[in-house]
PDB file of N, CA and C in Angstrom:
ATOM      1  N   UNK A   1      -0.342  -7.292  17.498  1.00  0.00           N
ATOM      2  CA  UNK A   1      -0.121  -7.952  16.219  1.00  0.00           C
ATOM      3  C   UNK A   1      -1.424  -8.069  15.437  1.00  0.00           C
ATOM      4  N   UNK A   2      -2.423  -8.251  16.096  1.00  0.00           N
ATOM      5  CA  UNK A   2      -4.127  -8.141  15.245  1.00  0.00           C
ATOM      6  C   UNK A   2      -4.530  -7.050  14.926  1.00  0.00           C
ATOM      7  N   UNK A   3      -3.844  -5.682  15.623  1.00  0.00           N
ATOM      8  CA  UNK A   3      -4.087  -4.641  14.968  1.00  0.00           C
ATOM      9  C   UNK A   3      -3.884  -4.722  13.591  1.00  0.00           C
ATOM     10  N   UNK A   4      -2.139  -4.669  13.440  1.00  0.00           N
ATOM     11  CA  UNK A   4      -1.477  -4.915  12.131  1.00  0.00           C
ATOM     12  C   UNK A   4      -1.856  -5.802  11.165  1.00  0.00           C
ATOM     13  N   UNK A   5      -2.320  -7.394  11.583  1.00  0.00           N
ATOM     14  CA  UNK A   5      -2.867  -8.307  10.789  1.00  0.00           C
ATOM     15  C   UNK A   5      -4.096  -7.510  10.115  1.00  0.00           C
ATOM     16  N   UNK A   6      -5.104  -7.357  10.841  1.00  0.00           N
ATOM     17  CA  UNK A   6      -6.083  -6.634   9.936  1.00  0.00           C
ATOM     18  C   UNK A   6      -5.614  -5.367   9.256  1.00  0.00           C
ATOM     19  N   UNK A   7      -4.685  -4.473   9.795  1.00  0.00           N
ATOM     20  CA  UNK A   7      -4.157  -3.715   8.519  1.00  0.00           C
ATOM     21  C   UNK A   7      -3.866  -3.971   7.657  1.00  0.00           C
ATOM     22  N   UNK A   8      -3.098  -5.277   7.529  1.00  0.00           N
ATOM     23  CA  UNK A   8      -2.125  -5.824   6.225  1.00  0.00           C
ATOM     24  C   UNK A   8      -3.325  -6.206   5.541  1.00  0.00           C
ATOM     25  N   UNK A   9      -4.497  -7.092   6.025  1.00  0.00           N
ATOM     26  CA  UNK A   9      -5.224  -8.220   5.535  1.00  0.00           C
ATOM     27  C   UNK A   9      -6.080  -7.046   4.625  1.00  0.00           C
ATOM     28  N   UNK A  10      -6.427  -5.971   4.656  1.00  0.00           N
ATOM     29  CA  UNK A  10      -7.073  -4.782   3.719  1.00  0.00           C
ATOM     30  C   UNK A  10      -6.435  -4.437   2.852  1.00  0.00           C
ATOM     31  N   UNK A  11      -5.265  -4.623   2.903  1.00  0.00           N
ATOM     32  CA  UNK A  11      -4.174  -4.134   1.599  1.00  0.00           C
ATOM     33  C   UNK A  11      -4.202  -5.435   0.575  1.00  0.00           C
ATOM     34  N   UNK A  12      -4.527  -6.319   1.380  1.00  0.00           N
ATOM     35  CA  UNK A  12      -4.257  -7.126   0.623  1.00  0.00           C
ATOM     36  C   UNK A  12      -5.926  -7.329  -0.357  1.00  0.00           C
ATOM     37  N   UNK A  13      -6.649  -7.201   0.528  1.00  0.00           N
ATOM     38  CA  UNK A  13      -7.798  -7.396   0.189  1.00  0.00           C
ATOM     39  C   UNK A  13      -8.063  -6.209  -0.962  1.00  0.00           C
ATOM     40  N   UNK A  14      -7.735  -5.001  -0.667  1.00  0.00           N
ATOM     41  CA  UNK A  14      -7.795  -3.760  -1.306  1.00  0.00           C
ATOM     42  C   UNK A  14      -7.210  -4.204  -3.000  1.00  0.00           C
ATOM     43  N   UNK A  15      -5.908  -4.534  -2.816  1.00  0.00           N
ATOM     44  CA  UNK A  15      -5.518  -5.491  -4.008  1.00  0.00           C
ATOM     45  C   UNK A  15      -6.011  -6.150  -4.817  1.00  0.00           C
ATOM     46  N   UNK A  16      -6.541  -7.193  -4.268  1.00  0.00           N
ATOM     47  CA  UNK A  16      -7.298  -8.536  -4.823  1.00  0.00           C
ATOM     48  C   UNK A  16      -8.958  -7.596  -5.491  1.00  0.00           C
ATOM     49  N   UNK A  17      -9.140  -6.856  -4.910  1.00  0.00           N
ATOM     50  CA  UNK A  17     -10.633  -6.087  -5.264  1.00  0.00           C
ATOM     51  C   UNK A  17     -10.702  -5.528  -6.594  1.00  0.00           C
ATOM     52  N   UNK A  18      -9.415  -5.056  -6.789  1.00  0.00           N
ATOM     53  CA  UNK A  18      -8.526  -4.337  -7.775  1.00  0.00           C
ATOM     54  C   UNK A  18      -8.159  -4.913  -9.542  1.00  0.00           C
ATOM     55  N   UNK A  19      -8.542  -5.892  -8.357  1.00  0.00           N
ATOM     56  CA  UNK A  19      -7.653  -7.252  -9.460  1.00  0.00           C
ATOM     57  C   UNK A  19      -6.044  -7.102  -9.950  1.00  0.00           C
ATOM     58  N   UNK A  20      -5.495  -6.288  -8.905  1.00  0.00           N
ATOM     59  CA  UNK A  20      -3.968  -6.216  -9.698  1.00  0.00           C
ATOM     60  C   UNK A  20      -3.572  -7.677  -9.196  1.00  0.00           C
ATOM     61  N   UNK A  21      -2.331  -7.987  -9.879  1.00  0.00           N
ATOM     62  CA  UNK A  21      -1.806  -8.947  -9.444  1.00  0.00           C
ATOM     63  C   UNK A  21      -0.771  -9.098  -8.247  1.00  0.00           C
ATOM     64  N   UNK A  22      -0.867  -9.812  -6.864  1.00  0.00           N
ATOM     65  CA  UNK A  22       0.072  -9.327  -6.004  1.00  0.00           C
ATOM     66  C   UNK A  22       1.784  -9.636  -6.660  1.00  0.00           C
ATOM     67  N   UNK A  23       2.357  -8.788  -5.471  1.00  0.00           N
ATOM     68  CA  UNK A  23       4.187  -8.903  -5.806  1.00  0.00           C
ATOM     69  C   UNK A  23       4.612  -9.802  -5.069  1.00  0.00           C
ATOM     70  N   UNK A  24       5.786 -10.579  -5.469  1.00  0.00           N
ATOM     71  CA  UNK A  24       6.434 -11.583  -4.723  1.00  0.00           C
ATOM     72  C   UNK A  24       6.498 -11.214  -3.553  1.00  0.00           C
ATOM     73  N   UNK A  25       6.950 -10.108  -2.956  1.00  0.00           N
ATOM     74  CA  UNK A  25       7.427  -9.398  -1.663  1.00  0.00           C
ATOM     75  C   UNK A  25       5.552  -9.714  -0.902  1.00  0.00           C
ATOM     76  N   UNK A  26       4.942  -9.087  -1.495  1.00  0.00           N
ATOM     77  CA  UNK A  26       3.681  -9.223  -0.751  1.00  0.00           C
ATOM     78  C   UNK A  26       2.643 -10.189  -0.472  1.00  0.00           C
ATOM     79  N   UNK A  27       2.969 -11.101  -1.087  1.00  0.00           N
ATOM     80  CA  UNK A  27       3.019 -13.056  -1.030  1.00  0.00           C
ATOM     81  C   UNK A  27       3.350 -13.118   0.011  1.00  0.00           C
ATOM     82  N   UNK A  28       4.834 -12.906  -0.112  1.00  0.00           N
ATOM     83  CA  UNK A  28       5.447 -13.508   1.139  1.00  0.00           C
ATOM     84  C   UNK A  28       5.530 -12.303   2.397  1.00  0.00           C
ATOM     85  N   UNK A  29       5.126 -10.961   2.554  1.00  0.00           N
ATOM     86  CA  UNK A  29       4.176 -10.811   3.903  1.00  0.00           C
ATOM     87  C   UNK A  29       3.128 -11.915   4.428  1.00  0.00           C
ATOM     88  N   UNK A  30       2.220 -11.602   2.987  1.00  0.00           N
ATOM     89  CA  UNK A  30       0.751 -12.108   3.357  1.00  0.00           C
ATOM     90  C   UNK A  30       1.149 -13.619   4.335  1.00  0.00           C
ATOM     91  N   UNK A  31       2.285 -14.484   3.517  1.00  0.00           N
ATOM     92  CA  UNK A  31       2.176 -15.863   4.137  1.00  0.00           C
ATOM     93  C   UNK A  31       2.752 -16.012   5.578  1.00  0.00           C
ATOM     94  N   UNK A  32       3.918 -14.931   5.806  1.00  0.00           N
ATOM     95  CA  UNK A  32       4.515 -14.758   7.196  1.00  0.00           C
ATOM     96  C   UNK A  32       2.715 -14.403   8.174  1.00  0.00           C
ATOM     97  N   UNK A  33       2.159 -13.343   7.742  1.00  0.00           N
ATOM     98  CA  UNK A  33       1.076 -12.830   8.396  1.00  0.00           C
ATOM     99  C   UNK A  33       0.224 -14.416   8.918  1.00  0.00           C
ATOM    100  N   UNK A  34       0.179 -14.857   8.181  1.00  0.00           N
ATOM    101  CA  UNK A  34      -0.985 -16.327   7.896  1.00  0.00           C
ATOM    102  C   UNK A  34      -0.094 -17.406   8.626  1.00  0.00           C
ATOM    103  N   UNK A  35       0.853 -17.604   8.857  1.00  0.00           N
ATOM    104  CA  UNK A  35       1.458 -18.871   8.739  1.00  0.00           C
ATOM    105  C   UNK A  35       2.504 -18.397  10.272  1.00  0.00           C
ATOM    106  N   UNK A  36       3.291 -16.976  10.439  1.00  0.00           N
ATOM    107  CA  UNK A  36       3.914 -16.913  11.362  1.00  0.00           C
ATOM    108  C   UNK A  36       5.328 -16.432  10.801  1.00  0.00           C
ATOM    109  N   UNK A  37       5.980 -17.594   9.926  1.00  0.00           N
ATOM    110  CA  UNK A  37       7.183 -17.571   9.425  1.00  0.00           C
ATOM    111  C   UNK A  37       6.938 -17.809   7.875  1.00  0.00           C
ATOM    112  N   UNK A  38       8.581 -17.681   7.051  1.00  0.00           N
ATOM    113  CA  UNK A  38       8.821 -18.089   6.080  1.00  0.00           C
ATOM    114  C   UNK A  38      10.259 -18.873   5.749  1.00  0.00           C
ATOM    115  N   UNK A  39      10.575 -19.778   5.118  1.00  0.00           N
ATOM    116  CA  UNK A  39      11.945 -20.155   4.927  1.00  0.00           C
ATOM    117  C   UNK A  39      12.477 -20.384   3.464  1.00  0.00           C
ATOM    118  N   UNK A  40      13.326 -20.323   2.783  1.00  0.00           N
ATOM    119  CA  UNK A  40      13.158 -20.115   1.169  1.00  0.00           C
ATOM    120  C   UNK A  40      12.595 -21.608   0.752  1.00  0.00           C
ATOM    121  N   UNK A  41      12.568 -22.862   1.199  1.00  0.00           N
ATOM    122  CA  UNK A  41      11.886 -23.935   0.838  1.00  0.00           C
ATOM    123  C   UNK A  41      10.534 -23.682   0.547  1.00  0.00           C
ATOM    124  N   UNK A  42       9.800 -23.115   1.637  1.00  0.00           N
ATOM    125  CA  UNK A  42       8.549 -22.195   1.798  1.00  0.00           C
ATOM    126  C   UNK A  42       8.381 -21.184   0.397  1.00  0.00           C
ATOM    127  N   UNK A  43       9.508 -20.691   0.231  1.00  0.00           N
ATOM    128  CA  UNK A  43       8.898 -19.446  -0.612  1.00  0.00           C
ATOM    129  C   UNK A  43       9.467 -19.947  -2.163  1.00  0.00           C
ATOM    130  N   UNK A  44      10.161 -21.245  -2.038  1.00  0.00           N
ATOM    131  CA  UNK A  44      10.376 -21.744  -3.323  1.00  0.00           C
ATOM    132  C   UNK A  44       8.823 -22.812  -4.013  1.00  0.00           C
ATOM    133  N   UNK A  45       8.362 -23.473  -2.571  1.00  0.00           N
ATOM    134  CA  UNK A  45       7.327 -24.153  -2.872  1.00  0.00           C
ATOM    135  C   UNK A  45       6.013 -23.756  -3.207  1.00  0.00           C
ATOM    136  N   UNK A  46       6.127 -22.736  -2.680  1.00  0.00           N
ATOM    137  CA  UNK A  46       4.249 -21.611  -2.139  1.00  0.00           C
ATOM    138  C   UNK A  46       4.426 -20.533  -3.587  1.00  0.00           C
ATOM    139  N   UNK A  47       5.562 -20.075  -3.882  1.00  0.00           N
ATOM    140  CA  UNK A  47       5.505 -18.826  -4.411  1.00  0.00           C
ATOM    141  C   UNK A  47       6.263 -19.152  -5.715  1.00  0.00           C
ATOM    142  N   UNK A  48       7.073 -19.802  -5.750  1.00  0.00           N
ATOM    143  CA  UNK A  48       8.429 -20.089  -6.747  1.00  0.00           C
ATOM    144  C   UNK A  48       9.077 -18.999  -6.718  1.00  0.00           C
ATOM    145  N   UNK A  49       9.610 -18.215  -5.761  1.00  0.00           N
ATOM    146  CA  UNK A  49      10.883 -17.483  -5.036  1.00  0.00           C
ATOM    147  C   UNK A  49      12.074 -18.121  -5.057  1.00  0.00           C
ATOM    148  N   UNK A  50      13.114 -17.615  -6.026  1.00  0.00           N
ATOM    149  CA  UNK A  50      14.907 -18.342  -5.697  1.00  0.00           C
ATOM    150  C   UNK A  50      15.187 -17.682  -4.536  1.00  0.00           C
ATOM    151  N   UNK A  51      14.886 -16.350  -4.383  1.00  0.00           N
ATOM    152  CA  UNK A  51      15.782 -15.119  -3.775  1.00  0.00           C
ATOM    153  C   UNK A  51      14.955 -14.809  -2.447  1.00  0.00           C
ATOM    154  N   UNK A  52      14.870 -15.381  -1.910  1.00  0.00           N
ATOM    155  CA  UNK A  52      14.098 -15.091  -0.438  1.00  0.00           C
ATOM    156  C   UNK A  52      14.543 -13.849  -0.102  1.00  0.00           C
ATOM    157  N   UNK A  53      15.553 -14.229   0.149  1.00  0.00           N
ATOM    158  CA  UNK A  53      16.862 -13.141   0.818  1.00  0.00           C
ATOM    159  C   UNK A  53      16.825 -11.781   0.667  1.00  0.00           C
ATOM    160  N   UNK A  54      16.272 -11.439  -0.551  1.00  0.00           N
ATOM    161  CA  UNK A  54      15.984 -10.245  -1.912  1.00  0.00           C
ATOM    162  C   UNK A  54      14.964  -9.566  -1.342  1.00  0.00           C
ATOM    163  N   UNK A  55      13.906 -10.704  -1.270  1.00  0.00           N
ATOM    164  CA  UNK A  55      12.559  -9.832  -1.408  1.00  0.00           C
ATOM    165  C   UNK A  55      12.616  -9.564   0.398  1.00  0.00           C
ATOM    166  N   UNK A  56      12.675 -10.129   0.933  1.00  0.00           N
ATOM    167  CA  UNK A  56      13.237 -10.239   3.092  1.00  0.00           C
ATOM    168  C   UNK A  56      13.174  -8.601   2.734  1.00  0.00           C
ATOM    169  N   UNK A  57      14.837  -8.213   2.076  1.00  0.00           N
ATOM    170  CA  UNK A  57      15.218  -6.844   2.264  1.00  0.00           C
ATOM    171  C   UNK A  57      14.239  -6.186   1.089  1.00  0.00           C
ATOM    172  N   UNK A  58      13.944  -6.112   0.812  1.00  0.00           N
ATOM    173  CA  UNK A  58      13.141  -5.392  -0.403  1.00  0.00           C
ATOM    174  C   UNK A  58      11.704  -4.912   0.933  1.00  0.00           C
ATOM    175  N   UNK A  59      11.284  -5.442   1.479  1.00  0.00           N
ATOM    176  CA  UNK A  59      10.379  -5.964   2.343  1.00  0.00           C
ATOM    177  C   UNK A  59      10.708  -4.987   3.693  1.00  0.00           C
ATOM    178  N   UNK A  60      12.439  -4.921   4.306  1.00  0.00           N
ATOM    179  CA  UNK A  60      12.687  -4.438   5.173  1.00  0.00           C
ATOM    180  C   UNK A  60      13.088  -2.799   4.794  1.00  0.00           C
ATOM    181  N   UNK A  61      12.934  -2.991   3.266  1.00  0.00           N
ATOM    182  CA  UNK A  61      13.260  -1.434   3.096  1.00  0.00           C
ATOM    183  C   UNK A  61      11.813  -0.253   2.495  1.00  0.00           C
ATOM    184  N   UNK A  62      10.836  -1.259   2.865  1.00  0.00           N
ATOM    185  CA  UNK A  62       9.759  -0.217   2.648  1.00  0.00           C
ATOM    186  C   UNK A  62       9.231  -0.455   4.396  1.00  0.00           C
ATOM    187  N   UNK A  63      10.015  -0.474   5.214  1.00  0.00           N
ATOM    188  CA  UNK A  63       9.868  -0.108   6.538  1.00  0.00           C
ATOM    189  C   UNK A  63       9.263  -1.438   7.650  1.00  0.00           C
ATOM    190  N   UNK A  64       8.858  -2.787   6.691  1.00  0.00           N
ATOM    191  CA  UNK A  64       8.985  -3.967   7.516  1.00  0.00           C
ATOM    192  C   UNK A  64       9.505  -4.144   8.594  1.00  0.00           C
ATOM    193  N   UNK A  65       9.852  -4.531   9.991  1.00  0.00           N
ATOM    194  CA  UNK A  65      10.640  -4.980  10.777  1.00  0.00           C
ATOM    195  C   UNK A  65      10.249  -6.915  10.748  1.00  0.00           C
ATOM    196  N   UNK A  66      11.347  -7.481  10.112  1.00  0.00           N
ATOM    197  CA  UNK A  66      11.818  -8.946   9.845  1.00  0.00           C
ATOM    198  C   UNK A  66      12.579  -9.261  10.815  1.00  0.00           C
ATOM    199  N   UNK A  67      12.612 -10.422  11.428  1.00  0.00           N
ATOM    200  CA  UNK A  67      13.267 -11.056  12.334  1.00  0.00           C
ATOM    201  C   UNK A  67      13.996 -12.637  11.843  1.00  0.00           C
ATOM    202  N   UNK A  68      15.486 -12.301  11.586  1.00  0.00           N
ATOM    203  CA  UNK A  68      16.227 -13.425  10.890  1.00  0.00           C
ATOM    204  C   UNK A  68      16.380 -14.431  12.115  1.00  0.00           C
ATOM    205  N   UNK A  69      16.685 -15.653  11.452  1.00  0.00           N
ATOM    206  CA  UNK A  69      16.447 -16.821  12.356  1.00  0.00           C
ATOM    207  C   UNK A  69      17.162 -17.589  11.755  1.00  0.00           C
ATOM    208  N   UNK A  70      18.367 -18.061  12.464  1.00  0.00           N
ATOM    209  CA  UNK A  70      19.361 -19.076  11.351  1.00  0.00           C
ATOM    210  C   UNK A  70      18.717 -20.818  12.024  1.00  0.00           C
ATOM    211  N   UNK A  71      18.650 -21.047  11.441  1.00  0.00           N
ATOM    212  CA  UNK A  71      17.982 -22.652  11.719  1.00  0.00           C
ATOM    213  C   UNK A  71      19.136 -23.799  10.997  1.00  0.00           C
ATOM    214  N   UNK A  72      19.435 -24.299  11.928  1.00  0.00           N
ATOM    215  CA  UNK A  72      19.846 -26.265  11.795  1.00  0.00           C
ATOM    216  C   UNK A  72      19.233 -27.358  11.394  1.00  0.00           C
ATOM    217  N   UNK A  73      19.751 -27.920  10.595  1.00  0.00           N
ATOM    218  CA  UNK A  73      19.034 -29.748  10.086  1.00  0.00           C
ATOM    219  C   UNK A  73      19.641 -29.932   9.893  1.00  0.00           C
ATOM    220  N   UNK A  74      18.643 -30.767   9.182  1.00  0.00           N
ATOM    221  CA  UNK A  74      19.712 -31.825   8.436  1.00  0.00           C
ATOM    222  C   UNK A  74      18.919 -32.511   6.727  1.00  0.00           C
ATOM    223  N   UNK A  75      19.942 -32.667   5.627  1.00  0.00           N
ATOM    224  CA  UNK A  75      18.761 -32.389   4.393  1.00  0.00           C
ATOM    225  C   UNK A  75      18.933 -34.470   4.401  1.00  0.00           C
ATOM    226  N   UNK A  76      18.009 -34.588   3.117  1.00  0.00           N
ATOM    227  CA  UNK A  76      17.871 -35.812   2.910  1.00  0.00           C
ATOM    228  C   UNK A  76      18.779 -37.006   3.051  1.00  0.00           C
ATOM    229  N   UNK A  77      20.109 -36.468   3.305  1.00  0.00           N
ATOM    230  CA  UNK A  77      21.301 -37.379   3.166  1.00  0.00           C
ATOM    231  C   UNK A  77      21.315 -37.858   4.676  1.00  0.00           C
ATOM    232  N   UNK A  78      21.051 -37.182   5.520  1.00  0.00           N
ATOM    233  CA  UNK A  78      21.247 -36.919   7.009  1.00  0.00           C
ATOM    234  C   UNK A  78      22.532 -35.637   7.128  1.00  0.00           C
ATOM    235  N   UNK A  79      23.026 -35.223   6.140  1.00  0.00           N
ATOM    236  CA  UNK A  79      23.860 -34.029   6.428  1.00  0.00           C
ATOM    237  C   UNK A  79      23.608 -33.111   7.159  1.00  0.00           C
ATOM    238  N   UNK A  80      24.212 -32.241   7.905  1.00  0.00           N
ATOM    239  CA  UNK A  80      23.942 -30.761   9.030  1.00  0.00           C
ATOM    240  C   UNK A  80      23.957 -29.969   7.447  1.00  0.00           C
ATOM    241  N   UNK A  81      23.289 -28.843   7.234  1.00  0.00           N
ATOM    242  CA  UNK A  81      22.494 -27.952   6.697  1.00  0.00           C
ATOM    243  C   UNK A  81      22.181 -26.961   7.822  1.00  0.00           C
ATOM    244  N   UNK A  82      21.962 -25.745   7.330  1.00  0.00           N
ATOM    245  CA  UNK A  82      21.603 -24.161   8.020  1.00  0.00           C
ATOM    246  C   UNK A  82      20.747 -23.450   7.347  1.00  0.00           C
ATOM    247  N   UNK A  83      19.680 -22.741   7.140  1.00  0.00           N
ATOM    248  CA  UNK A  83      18.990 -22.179   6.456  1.00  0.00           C
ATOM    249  C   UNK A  83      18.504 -20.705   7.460  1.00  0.00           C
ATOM    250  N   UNK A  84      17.836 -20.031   6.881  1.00  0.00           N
ATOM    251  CA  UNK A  84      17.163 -18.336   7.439  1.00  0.00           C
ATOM    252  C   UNK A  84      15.475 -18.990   7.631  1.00  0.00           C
ATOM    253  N   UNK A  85      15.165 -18.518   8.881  1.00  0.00           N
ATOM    254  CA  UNK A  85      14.051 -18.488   8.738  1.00  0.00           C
ATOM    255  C   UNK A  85      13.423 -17.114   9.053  1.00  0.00           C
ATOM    256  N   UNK A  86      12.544 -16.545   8.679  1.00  0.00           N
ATOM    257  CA  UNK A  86      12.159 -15.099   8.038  1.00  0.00           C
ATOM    258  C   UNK A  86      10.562 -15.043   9.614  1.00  0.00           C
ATOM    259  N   UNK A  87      10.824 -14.315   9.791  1.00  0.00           N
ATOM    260  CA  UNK A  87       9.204 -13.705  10.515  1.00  0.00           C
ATOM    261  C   UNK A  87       9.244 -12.076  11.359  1.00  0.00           C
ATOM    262  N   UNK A  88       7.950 -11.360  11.071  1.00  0.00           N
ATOM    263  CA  UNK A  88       7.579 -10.110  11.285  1.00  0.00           C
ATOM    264  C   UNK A  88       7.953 -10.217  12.783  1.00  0.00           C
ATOM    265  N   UNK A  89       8.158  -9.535  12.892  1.00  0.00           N
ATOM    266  CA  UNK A  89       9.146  -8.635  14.329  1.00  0.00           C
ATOM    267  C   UNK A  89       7.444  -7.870  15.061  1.00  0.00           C
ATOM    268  N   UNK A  90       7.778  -8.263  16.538  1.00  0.00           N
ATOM    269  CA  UNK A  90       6.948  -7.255  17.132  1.00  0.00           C
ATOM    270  C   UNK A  90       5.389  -7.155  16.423  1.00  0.00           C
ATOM    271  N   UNK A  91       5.432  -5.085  15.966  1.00  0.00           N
ATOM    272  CA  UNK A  91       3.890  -4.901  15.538  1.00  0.00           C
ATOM    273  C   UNK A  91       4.138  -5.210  13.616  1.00  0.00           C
ATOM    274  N   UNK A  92       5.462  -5.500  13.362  1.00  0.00           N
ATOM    275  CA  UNK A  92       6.148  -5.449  12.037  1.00  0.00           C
ATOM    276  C   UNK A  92       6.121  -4.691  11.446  1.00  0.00           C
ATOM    277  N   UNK A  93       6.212  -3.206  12.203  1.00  0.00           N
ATOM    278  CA  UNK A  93       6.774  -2.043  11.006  1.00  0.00           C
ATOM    279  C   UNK A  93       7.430  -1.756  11.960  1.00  0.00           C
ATOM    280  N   UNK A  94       8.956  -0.741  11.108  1.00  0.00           N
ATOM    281  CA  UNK A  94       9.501  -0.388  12.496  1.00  0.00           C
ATOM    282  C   UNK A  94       9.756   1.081  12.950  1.00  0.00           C
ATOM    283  N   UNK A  95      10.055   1.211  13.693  1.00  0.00           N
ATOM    284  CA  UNK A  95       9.728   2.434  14.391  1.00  0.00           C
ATOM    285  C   UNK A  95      10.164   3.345  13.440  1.00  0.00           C
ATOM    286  N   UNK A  96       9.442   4.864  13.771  1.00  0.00           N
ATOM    287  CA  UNK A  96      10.542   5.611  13.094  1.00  0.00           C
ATOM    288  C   UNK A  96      11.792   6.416  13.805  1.00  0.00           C
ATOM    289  N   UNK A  97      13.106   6.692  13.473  1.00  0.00           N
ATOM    290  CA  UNK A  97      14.090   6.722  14.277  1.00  0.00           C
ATOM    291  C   UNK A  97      15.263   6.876  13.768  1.00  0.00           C
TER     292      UNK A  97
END
């Protein structure tokens, strides 16, 4: 996985050098990379992302491997609630095949 981390962390860096501005999708690598996971609370608070869900697959279709995670709570009321929680798989690209 530190292989890959320092791969990603040059793209990103490569970016920022650039001065382009990063993409939602690559936010939310960078923060899975940094942090482990993501959950759309996460990517509504960090990023202002509605569509987690969107960019996940947007993410899994330039060859990402994402690992979905359905998670239980409970929200402010004490109600049961379910949400996705999002994190890189393995080396997080996926094989080819």
């Amino acid at each position: 996985m530190s292989e890959m981390k320092t791969r990603q962390q040059s793209i990103f860096d490569h970016l920022d050098e650039r001065g382009r501005r990063m993409t939602q999708s690559m936010k939310i690598l960078k923060y899975m990379l940094e942090n482990g996971s993501i959950t759309p609370v996460d990517a509504m608070k960090e990023f202002g992302v509605m569509r987690l869900a969107a960019r996940i697959s947007d993410l899994e279709g330039q060859g990402f491997d994402i690992a979905h995670e359905r998670v239980t709570g409970r929200n402010r009321y004490g109600e049961p609630v379910s949400y996705s929680s999002y994190r890189l798989q393995g080396t997080g690209v996926k094989a080819n095949g």
